[in-house]
Protein backbone atom coordinates (compact mmCIF):
# COMPACT_ATOMS: atom_id res chain seq x y z
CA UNK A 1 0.00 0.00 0.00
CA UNK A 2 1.11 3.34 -0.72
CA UNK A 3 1.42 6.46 0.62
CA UNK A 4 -2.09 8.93 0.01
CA UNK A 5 -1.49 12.47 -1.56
CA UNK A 6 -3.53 15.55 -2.54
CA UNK A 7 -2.87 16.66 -6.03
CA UNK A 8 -2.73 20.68 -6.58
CA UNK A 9 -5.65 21.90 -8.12
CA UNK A 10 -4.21 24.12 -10.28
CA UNK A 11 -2.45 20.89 -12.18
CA UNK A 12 -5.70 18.96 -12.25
CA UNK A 13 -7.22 22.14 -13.90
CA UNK A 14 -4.94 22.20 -16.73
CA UNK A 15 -4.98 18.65 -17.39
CA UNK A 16 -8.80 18.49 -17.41
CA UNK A 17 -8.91 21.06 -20.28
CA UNK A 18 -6.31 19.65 -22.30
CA UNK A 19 -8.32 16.22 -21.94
CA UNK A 20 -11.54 17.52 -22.65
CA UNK A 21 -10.09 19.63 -25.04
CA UNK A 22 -9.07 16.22 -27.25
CA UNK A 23 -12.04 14.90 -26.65
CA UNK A 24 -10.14 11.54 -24.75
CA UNK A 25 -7.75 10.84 -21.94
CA UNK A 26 -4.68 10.62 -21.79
CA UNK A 27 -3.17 7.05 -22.23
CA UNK A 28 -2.94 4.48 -19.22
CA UNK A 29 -0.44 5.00 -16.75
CA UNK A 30 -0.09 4.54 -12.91
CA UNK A 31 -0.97 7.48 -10.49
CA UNK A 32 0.20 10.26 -12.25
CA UNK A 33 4.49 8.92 -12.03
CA UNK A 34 5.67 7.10 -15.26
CA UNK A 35 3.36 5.32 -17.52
CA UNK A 36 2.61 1.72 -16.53
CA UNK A 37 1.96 -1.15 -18.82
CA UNK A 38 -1.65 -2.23 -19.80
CA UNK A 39 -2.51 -4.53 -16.83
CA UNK A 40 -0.83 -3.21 -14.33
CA UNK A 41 -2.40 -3.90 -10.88
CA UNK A 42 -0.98 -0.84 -9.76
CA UNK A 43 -3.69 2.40 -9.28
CA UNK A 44 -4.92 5.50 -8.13
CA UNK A 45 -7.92 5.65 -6.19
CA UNK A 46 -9.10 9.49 -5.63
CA UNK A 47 -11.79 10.41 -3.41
CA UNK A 48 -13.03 13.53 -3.21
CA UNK A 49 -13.89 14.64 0.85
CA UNK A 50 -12.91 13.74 4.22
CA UNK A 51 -15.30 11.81 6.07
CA UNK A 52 -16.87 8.73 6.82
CA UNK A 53 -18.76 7.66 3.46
CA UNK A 54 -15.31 6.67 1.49
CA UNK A 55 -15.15 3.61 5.01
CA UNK A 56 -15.44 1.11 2.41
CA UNK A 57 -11.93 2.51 0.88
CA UNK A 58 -10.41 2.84 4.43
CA UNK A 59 -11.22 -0.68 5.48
CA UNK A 60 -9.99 -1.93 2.11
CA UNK A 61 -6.34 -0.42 3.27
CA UNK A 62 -6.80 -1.03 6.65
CA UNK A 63 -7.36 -4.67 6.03
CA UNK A 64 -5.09 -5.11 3.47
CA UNK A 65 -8.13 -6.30 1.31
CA UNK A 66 -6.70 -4.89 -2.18
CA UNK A 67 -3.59 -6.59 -1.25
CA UNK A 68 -4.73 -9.80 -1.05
CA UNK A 69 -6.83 -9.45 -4.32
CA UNK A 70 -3.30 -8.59 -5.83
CA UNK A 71 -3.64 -4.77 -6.35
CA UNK A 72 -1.14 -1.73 -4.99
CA UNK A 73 -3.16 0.43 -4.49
CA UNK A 74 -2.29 4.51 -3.84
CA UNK A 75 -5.51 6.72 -1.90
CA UNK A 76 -5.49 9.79 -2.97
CA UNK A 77 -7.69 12.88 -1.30
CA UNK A 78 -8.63 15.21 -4.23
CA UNK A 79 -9.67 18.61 -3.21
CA UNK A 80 -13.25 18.55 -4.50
CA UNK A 81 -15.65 16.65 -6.83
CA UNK A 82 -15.08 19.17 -9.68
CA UNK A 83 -11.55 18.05 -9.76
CA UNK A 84 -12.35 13.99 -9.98
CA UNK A 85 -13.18 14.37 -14.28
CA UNK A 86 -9.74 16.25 -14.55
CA UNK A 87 -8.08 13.57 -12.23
CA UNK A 88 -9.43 11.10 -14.40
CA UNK A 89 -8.93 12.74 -17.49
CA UNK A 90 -5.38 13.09 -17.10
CA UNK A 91 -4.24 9.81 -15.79
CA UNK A 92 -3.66 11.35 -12.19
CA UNK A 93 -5.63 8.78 -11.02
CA UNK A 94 -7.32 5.66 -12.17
CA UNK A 95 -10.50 5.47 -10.29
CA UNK A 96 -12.39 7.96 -8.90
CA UNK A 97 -15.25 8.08 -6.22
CA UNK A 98 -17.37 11.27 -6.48
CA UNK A 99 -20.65 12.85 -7.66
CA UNK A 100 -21.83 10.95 -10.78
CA UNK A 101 -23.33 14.51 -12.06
CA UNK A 102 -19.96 16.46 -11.88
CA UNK A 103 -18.10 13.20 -14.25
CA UNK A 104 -21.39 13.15 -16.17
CA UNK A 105 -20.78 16.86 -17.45
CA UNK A 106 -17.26 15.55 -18.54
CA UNK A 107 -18.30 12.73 -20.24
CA UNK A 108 -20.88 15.37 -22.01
CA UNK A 109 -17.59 17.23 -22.59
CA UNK A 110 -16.19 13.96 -24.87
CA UNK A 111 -13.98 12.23 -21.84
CA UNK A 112 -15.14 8.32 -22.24
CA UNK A 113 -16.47 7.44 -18.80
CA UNK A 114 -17.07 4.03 -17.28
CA UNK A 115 -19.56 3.95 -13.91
CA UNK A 116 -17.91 0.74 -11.94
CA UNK A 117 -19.61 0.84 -8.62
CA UNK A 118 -22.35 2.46 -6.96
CA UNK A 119 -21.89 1.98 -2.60
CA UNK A 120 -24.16 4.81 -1.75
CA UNK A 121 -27.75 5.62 -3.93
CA UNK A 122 -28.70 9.01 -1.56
CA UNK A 123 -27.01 12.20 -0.71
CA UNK A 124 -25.08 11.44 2.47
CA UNK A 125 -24.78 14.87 3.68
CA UNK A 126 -27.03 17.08 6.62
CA UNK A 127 -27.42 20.49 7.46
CA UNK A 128 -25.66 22.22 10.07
CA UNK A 129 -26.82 25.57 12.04
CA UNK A 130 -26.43 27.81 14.56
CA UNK A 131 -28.69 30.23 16.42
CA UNK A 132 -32.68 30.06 16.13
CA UNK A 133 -32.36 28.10 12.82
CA UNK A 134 -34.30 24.97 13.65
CA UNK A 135 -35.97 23.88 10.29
CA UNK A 136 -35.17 23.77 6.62
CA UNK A 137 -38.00 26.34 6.00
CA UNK A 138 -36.19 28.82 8.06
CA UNK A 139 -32.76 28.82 6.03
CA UNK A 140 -34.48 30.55 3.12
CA UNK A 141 -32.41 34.37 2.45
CA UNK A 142 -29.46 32.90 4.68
CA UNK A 143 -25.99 31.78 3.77
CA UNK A 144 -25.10 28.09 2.94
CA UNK A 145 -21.51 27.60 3.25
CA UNK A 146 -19.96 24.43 0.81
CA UNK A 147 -16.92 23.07 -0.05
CA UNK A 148 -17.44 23.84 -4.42
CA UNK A 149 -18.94 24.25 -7.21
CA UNK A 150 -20.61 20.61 -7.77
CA UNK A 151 -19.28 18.97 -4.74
CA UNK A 152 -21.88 16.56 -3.22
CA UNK A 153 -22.97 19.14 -0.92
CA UNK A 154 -23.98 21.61 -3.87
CA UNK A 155 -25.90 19.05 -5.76
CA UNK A 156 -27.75 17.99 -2.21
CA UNK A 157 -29.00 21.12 -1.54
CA UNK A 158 -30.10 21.83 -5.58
CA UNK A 159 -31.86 18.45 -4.93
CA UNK A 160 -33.09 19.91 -1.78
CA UNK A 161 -34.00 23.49 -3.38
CA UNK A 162 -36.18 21.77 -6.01
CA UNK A 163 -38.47 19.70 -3.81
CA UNK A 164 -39.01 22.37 -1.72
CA UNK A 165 -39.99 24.98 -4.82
CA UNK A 166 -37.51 27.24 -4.06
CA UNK A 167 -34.20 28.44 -6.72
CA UNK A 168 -30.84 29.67 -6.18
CA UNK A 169 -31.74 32.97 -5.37
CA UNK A 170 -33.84 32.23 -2.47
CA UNK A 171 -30.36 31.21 -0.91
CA UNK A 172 -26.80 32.37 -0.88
CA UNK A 173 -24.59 29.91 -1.29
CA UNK A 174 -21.11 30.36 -0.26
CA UNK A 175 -18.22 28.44 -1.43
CA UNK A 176 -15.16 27.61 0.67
CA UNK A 177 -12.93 25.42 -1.40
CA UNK A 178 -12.75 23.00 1.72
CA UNK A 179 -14.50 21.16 4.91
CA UNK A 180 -12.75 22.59 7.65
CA UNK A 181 -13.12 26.13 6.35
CA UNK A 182 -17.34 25.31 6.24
CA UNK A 183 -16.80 24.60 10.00
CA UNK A 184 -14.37 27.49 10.46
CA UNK A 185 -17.34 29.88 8.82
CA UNK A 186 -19.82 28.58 10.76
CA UNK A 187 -18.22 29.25 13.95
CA UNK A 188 -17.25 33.05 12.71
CA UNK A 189 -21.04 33.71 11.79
CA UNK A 190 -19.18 34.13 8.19
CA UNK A 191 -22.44 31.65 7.54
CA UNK A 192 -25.93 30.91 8.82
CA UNK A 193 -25.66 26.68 7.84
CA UNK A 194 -23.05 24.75 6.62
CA UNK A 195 -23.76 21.27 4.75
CA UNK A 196 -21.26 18.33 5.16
CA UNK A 197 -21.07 14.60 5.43
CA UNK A 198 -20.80 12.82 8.82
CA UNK A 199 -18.54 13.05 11.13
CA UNK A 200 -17.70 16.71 10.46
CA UNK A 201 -21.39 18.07 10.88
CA UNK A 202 -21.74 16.53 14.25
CA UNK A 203 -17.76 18.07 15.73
CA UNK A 204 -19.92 21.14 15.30
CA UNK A 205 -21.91 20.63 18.36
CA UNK A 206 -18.75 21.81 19.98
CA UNK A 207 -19.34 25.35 19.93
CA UNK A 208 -23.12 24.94 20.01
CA UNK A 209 -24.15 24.05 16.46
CA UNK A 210 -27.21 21.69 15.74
CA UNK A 211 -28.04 19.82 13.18
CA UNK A 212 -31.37 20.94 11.01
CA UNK A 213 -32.11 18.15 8.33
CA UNK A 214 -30.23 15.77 6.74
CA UNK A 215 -30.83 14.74 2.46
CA UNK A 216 -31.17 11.37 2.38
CA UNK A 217 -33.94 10.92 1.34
CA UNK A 218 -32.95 12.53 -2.00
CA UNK A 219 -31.53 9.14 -4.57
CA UNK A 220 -28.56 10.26 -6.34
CA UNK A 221 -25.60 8.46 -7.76
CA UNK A 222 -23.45 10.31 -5.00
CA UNK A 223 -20.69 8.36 -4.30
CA UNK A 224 -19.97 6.70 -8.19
CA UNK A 225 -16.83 4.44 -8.71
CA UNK A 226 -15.86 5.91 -12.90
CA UNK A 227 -12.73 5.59 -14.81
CA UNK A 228 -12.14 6.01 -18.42
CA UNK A 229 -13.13 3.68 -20.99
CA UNK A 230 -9.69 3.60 -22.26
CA UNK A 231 -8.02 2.25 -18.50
CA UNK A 232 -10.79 0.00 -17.96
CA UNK A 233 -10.60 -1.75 -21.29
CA UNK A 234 -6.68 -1.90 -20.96
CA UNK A 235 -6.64 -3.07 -16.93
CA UNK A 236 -9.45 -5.27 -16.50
CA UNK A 237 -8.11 -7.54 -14.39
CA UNK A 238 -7.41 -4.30 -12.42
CA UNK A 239 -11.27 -3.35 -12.29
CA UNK A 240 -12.20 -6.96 -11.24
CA UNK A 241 -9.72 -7.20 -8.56
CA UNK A 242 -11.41 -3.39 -7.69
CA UNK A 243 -14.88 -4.32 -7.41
CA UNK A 244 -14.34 -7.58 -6.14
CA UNK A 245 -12.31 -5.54 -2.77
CA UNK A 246 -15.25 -2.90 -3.03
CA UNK A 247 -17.44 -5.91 -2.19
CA UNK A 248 -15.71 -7.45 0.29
CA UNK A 249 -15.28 -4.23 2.38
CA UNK A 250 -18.79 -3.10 2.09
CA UNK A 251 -19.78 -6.57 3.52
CA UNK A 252 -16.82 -6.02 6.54
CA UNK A 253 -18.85 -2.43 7.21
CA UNK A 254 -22.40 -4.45 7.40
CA UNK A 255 -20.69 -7.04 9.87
CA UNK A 256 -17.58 -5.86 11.97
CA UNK A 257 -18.54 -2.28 13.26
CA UNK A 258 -15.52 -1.98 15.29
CA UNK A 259 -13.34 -2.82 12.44
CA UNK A 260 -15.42 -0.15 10.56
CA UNK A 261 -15.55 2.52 13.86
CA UNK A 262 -11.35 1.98 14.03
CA UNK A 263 -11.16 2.92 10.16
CA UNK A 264 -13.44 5.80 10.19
CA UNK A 265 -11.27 6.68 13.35
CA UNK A 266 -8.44 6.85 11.76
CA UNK A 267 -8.84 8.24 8.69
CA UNK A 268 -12.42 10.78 8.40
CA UNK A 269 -10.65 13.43 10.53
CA UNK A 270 -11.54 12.55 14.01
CA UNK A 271 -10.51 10.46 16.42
CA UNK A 272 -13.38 10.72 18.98
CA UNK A 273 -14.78 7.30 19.64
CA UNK A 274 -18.45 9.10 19.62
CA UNK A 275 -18.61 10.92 16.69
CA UNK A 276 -16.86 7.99 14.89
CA UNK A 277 -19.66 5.77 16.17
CA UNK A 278 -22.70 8.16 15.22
CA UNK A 279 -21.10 8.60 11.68
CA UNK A 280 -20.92 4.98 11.22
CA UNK A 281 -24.98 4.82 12.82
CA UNK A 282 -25.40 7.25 9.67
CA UNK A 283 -23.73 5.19 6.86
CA UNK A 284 -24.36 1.75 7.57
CA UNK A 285 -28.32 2.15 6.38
CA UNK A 286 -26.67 3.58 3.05
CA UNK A 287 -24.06 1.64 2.07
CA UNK A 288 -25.01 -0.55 -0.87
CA UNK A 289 -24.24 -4.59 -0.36
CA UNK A 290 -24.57 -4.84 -3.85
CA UNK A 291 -22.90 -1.57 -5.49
CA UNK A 292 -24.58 -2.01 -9.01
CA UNK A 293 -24.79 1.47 -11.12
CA UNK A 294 -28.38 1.93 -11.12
CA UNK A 295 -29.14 3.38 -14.59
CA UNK A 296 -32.27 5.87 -13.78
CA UNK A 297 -29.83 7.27 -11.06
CA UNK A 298 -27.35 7.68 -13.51
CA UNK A 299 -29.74 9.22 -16.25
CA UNK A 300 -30.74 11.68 -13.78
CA UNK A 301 -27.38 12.53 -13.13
CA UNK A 302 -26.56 13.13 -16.92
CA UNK A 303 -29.82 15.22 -16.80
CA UNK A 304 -28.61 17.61 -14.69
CA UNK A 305 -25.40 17.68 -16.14
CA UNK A 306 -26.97 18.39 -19.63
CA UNK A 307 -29.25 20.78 -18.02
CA UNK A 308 -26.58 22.97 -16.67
CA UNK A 309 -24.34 22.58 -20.00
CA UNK A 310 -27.52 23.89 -21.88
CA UNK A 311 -27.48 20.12 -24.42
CA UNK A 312 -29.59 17.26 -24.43
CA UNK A 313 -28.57 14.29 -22.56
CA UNK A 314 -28.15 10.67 -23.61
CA UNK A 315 -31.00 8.52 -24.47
CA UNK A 316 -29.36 5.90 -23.55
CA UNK A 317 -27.00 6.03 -20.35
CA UNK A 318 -26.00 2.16 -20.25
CA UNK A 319 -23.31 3.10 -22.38
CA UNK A 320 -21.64 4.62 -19.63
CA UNK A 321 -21.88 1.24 -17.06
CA UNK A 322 -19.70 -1.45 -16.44
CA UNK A 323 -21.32 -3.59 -14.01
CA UNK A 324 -19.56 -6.63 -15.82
CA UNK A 325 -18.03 -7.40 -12.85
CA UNK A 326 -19.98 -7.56 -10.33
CA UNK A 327 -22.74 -9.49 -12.28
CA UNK A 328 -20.11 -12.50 -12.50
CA UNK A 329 -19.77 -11.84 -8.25
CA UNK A 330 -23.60 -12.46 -8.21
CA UNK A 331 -23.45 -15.05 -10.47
CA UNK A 332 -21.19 -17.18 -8.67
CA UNK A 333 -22.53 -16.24 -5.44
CA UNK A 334 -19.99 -14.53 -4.20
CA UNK A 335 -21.98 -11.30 -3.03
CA UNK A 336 -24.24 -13.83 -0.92
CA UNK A 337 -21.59 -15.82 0.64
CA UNK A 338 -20.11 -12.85 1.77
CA UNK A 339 -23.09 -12.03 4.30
CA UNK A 340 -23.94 -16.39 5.37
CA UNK A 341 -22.97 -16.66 8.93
């Protein structure tokens, strides 16, 4: 296992608009260092916040699960969703967890997308406040503070926005490139509600925050697995080795809490036993035990996406899914025997 980095957004910027620019990623190589062969085991797994809902990566390292399925495998914390497609794009990583509508408006864009692995079909965020705000109705005129531009928190609340028949402008949202500077904002008044995936929400409490409403309720393809067409087809041995781990570790997270608590401990940016165990309360009703891409999720995704690039989206979004894999898991009965006593 190797060490995890954050690459500079400024780098992922440029190589996202050369990519989309060509109309195709750039060819296969290993984490962003010098090209590797077609079939290399070796990757780059980027994920795109810190916090509890990427467990299923954390317990795979932890446990030394993509090890033992023969992969080397490199986390890598990327600093927002909108920087996932340009990750991809540009060979800086090899798969990517994020919001399936922020890759969607690549692959719009001409990058060649694959959808692997779907562990979590809602938003996974809440709402965080301070003061006399006690309801979703009462956050209309105030300040939202959120990571970015088409992070998961940003598509939550447009999700959130639209059922309850209200638009941008009956908000302000306020963007603050990062987690810890929602939860800095928050505490300076800079904000009126922040929104943010467990455990981070709940440290909040600490200086007399509550939490207002959580989102999900909302389906979403929130937390997609995607690479490009071009790695998948090269590596596929890579991608079955991948889901096959994804599997396994989403079936540890059903059965071994501790093992689950210790990970999201270690690596979601606390290390209070409390707020590791209400995060993990949280997840565990969300986390897929089957991770098949669901395609109406994924069309809506690719509807939004189209909707905010002003084109029409796919008719057909299948084109986009490889769940290859983990229908020959099923098959054999793999999936099941993973959760027999």
């Amino acid at each position: 296992m190797r060490l995890r980095k954050v690459l500079p957004a400024a780098v992922l910027a440029l190589a996202c608009a050369a990519a989309v620019a060509c109309g195709k990623p750039a060819a296969a190589g290993g984490g962003g260092d010098a090209p590797a062969a077609a079939g290399s085991m070796s990757l780059t797994v980027g994920y795109t916040a810190i916090g509890a809902a990427y467990s299923d990566l954390y317990v795979c390292e932890d446990q030394g699960v993509f090890t033992k399925n023969g992969l080397d495998v490199k986390l890598t914390l990327l600093n927002s969703s909108s920087q996932l497609l340009a990750a991809l794009a540009s060979n800086s990583v090899q798969i990517g967890a994020g919001v399936a509508a922020t890759t969607a408006a690549g692959a719009l864009g001409g990058v060649d997308l694959r959808y692997l692995a779907l562990p979590i079909s809602n938003f996974y965020v809440e709402m965080w406040g301070m003061g006399d705000i006690t309801s979703p109705e009462q956050v209309k005129g105030k300040k939202i503070g959120l990571s970015s531009p088409g992070s998961l928190g940003d598509t939550a609340v447009d999700a959130w926005l639209k059922d309850q028949g209200w638009t941008d402008k009956d908000v302000q949202k306020t963007f603050l490139k990062s987690t810890p500077a929602e939860v800095t904002a928050l505490q300076s008044g800079a904000v009126d509600v922040i929104v943010t995936q467990p455990p981070t929400g709940t440290t909040t409490r600490n200086f007399g925050a509550h939490k207002i409403t959580d989102f999900t309720k909302y389906p979403a393809a929130a937390n997609a697995y995607t690479a490009t067409a071009s790695w998948t087809q090269a590596n596929g041995p890579a991608v079955e080795a991948f889901v096959k781990s994804e599997v396994e570790c989403l079936s540890m997270l059903h059965k071994d809490k501790a093992t689950a608590i210790d990970s999201i401990r270690k690596h979601s940016g606390t290390d209070d036993p409390e707020l590791a165990d209400a995060a993990y309360t949280f997840f565990e009703p969300l986390w897929a035990k089957d991770p098949k891409v669901e395609p109406t999720l994924l069309a809506a995704a690719f509807a939004q996406a189209a909707a905010e690039k002003g084109t029409d989206a796919p008719a057909d979004v299948t084109t986009y899914i490889d769940n290859g894999p983990l229908q020959s898991l099923r098959a054999d009965g793999y999936i099941d025997s993973l959760y027999k006593s």
